[in-house]
PDB file of N, CA and C in Angstrom:
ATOM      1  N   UNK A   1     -21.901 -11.428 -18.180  1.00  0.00           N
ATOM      2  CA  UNK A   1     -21.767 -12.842 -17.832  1.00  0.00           C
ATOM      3  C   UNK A   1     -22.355 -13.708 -18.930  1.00  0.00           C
ATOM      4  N   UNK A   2     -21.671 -14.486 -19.412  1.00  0.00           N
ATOM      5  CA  UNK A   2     -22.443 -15.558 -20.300  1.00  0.00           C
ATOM      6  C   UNK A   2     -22.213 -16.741 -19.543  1.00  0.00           C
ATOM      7  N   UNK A   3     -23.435 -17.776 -19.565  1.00  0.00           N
ATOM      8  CA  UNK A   3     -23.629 -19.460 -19.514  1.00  0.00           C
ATOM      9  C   UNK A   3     -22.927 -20.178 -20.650  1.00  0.00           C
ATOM     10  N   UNK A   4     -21.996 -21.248 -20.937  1.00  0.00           N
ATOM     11  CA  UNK A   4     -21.468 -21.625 -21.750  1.00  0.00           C
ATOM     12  C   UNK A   4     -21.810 -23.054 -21.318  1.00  0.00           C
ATOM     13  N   UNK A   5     -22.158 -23.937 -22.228  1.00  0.00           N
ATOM     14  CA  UNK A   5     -22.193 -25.118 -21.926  1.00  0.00           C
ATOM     15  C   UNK A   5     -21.427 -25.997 -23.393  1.00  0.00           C
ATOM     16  N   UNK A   6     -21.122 -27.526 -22.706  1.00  0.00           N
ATOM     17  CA  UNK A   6     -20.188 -28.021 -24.284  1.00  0.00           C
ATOM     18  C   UNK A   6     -20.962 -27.479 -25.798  1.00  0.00           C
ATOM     19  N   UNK A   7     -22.170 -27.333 -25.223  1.00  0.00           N
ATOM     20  CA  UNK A   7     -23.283 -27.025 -26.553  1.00  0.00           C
ATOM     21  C   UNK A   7     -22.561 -26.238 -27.676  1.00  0.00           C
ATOM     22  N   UNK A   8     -22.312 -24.958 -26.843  1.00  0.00           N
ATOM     23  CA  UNK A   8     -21.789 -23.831 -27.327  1.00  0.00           C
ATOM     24  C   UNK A   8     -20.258 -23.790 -27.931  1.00  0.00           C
ATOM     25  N   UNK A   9     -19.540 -24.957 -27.471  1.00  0.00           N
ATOM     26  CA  UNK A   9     -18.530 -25.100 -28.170  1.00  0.00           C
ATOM     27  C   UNK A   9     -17.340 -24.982 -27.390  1.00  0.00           C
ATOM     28  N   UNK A  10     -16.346 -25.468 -27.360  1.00  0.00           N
ATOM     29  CA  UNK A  10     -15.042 -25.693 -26.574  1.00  0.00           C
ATOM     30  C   UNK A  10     -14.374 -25.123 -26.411  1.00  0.00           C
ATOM     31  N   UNK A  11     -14.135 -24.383 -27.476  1.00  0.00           N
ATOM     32  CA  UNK A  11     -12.818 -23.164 -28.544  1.00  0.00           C
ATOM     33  C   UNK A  11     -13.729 -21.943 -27.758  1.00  0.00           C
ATOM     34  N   UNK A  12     -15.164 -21.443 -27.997  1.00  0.00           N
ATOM     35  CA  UNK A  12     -15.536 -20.347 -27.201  1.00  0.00           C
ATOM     36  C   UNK A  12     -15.268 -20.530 -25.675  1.00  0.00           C
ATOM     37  N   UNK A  13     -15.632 -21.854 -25.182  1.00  0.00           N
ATOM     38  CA  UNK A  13     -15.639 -21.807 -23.715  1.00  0.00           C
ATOM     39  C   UNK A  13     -14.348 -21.031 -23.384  1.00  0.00           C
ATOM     40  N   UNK A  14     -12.897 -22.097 -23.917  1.00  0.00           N
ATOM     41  CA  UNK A  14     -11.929 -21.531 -23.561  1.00  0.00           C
ATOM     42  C   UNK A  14     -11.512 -19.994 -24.277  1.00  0.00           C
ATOM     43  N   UNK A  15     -11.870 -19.583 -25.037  1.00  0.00           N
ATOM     44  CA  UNK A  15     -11.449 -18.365 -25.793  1.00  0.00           C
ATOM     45  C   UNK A  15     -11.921 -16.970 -24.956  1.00  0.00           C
ATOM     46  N   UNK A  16     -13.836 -16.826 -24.203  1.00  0.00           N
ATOM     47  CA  UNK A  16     -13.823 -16.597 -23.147  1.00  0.00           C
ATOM     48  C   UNK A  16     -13.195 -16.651 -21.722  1.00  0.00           C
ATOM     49  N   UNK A  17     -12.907 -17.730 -21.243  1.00  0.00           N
ATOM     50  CA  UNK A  17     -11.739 -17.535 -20.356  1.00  0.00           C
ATOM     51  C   UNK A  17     -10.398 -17.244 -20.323  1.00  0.00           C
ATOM     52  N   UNK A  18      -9.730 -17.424 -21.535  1.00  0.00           N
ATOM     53  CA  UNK A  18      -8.561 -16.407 -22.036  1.00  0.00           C
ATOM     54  C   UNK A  18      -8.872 -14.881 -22.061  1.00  0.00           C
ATOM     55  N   UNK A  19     -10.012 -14.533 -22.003  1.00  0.00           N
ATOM     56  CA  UNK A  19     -10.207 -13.135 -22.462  1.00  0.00           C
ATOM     57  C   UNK A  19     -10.135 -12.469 -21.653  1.00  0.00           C
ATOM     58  N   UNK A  20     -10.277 -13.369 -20.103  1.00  0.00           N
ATOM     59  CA  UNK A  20     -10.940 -12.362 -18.857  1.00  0.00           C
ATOM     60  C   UNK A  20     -11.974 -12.369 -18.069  1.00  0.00           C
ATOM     61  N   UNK A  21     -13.116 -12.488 -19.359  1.00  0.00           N
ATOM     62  CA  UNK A  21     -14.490 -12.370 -18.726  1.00  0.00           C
ATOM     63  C   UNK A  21     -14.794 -13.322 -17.559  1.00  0.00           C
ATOM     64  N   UNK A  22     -15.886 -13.035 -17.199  1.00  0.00           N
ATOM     65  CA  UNK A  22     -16.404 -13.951 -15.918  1.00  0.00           C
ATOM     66  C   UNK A  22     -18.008 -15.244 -16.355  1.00  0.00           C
ATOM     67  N   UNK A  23     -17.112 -16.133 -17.118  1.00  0.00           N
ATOM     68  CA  UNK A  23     -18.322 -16.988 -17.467  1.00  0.00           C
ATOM     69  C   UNK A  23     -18.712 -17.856 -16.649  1.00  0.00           C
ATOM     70  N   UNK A  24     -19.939 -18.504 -16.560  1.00  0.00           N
ATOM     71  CA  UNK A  24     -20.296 -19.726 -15.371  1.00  0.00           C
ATOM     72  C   UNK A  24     -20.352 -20.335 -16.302  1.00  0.00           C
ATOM     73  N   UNK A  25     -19.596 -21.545 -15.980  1.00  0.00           N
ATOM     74  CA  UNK A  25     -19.447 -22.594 -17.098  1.00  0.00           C
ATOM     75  C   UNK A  25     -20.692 -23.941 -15.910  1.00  0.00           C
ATOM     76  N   UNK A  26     -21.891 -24.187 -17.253  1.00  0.00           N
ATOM     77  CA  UNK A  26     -22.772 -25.636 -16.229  1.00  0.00           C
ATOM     78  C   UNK A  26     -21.728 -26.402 -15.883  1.00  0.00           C
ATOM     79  N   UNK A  27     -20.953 -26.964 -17.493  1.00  0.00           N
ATOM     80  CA  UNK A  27     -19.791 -28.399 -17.098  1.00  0.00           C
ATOM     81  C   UNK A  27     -19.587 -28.248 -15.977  1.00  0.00           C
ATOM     82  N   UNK A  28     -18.596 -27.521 -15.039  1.00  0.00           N
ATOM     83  CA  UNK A  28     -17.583 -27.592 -14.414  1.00  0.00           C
ATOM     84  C   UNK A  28     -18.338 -26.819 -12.950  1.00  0.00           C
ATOM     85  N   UNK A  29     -19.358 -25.955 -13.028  1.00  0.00           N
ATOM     86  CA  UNK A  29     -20.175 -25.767 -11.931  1.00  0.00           C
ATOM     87  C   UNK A  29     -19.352 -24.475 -11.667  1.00  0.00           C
ATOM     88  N   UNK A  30     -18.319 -23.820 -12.006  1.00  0.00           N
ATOM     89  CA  UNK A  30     -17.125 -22.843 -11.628  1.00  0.00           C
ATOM     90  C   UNK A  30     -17.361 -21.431 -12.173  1.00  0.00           C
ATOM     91  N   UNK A  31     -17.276 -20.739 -11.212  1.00  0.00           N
ATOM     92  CA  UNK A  31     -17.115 -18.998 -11.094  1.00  0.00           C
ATOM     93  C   UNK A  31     -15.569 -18.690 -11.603  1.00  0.00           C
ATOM     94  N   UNK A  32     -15.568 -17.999 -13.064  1.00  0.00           N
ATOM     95  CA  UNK A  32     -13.965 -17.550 -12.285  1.00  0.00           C
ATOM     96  C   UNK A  32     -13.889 -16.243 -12.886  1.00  0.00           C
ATOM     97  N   UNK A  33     -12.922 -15.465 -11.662  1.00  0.00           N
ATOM     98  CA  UNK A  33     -12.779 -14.230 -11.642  1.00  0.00           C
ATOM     99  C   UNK A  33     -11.607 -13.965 -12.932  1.00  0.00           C
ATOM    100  N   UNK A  34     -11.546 -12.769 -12.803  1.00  0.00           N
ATOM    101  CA  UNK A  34     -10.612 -12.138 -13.274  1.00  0.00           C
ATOM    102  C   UNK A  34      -9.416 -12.055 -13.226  1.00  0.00           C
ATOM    103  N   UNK A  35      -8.923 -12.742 -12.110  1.00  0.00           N
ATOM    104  CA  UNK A  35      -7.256 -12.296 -12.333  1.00  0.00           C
ATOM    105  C   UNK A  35      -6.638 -14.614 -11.851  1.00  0.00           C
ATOM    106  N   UNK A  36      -8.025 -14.619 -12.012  1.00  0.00           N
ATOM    107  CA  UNK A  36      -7.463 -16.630 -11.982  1.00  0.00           C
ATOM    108  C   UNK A  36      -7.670 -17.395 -13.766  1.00  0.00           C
ATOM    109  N   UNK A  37      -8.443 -16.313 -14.285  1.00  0.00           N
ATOM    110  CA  UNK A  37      -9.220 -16.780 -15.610  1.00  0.00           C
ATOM    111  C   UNK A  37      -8.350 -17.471 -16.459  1.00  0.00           C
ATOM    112  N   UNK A  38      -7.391 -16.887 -16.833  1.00  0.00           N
ATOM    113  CA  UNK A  38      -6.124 -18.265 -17.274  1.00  0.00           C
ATOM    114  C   UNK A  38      -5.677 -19.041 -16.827  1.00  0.00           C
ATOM    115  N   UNK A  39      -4.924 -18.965 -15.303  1.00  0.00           N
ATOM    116  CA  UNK A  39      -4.653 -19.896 -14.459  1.00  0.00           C
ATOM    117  C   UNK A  39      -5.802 -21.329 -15.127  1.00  0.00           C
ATOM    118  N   UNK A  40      -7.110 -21.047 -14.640  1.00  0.00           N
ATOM    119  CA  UNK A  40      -8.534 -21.584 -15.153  1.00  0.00           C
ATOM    120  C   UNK A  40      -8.498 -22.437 -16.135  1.00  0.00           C
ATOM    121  N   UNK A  41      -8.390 -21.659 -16.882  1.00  0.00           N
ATOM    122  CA  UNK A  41      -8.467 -21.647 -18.145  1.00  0.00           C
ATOM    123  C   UNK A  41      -7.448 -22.998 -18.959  1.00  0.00           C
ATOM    124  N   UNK A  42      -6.237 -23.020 -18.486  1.00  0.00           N
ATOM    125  CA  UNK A  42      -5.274 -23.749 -18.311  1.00  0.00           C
ATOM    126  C   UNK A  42      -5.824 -25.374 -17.719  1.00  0.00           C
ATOM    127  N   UNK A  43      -6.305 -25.312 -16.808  1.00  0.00           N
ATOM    128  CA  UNK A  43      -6.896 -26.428 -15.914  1.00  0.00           C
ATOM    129  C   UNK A  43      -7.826 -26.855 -16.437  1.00  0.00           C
ATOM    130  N   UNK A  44      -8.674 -26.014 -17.288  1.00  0.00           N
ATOM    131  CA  UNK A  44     -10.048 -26.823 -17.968  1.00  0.00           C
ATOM    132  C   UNK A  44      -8.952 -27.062 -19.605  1.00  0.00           C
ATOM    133  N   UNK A  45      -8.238 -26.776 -20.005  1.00  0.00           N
ATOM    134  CA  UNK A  45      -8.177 -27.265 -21.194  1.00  0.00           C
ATOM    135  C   UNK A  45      -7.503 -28.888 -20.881  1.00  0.00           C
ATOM    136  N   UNK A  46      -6.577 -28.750 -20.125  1.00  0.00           N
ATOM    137  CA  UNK A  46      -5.536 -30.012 -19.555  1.00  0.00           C
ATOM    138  C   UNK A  46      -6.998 -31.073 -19.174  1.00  0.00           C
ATOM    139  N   UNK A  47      -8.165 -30.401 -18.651  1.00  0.00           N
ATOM    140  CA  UNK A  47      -8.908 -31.391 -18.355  1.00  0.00           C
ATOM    141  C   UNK A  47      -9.850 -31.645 -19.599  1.00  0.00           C
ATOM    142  N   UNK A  48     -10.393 -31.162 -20.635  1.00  0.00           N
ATOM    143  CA  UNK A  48     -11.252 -31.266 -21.648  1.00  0.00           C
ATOM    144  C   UNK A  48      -9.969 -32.297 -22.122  1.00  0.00           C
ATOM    145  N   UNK A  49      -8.395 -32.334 -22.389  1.00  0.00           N
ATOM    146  CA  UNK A  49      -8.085 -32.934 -22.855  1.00  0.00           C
ATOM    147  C   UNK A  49      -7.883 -34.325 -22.438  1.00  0.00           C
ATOM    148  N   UNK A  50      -7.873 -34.488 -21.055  1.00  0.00           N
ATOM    149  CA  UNK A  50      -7.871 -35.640 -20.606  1.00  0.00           C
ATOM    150  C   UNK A  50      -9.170 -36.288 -20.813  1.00  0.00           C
ATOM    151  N   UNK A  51     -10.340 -35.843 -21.081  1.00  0.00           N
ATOM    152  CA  UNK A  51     -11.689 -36.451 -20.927  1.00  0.00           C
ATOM    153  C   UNK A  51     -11.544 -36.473 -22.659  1.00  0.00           C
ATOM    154  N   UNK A  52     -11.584 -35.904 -23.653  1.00  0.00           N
ATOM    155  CA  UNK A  52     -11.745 -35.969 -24.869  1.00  0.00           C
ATOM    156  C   UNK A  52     -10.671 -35.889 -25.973  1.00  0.00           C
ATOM    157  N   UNK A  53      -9.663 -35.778 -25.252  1.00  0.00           N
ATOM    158  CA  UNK A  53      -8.079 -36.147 -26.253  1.00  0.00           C
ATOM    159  C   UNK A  53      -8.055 -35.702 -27.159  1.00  0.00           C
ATOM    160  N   UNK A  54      -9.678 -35.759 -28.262  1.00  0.00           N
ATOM    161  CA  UNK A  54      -9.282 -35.018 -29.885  1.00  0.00           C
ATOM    162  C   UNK A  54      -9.755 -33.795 -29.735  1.00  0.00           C
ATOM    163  N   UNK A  55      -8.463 -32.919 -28.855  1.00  0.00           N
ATOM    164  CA  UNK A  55      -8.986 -31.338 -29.372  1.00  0.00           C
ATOM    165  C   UNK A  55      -7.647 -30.283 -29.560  1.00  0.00           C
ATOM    166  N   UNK A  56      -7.629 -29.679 -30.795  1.00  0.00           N
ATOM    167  CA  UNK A  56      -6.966 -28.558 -30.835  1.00  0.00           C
ATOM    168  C   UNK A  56      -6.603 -27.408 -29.956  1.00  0.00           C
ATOM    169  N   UNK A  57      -5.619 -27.133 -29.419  1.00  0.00           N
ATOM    170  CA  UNK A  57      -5.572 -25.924 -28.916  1.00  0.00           C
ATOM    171  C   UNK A  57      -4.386 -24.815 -29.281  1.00  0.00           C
ATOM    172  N   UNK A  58      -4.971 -24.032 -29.770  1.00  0.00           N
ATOM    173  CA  UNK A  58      -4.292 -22.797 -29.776  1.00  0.00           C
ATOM    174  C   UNK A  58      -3.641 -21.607 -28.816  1.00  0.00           C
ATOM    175  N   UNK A  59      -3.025 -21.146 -28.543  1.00  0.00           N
ATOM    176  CA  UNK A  59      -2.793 -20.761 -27.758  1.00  0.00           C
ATOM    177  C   UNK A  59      -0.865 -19.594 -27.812  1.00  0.00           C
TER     178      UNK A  59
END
């Protein structure tokens, strides 16, 4: 399990939840399993982009 906070960076937050793993993200207060982690993953980028607009995503 890793803690990820914006600290740590955006590109890891989401690059961890593409991967699978099970991170507790502080931002967002959210558990996510394993088989929602993209679903997730998907929903926090659409939302990092609505709150901060200038960000790259790869994908």
């Amino acid at each position: 399990m890793e803690i990820i906070t914006f600290e740590d960076g955006i590109e890891h937050w989401i690059w961890v939840l593409m991967k699978g793993k099970k991170p507790i993200a502080k931002s967002y207060n959210t558990f996510t399993r394993r088989a929602s982690a993209k679903r997730a993953a998907e929903n926090v980028i659409r939302d990092i982009k609505s709150r901060y607009g200038k960000m790259k995503v790869t994908s």
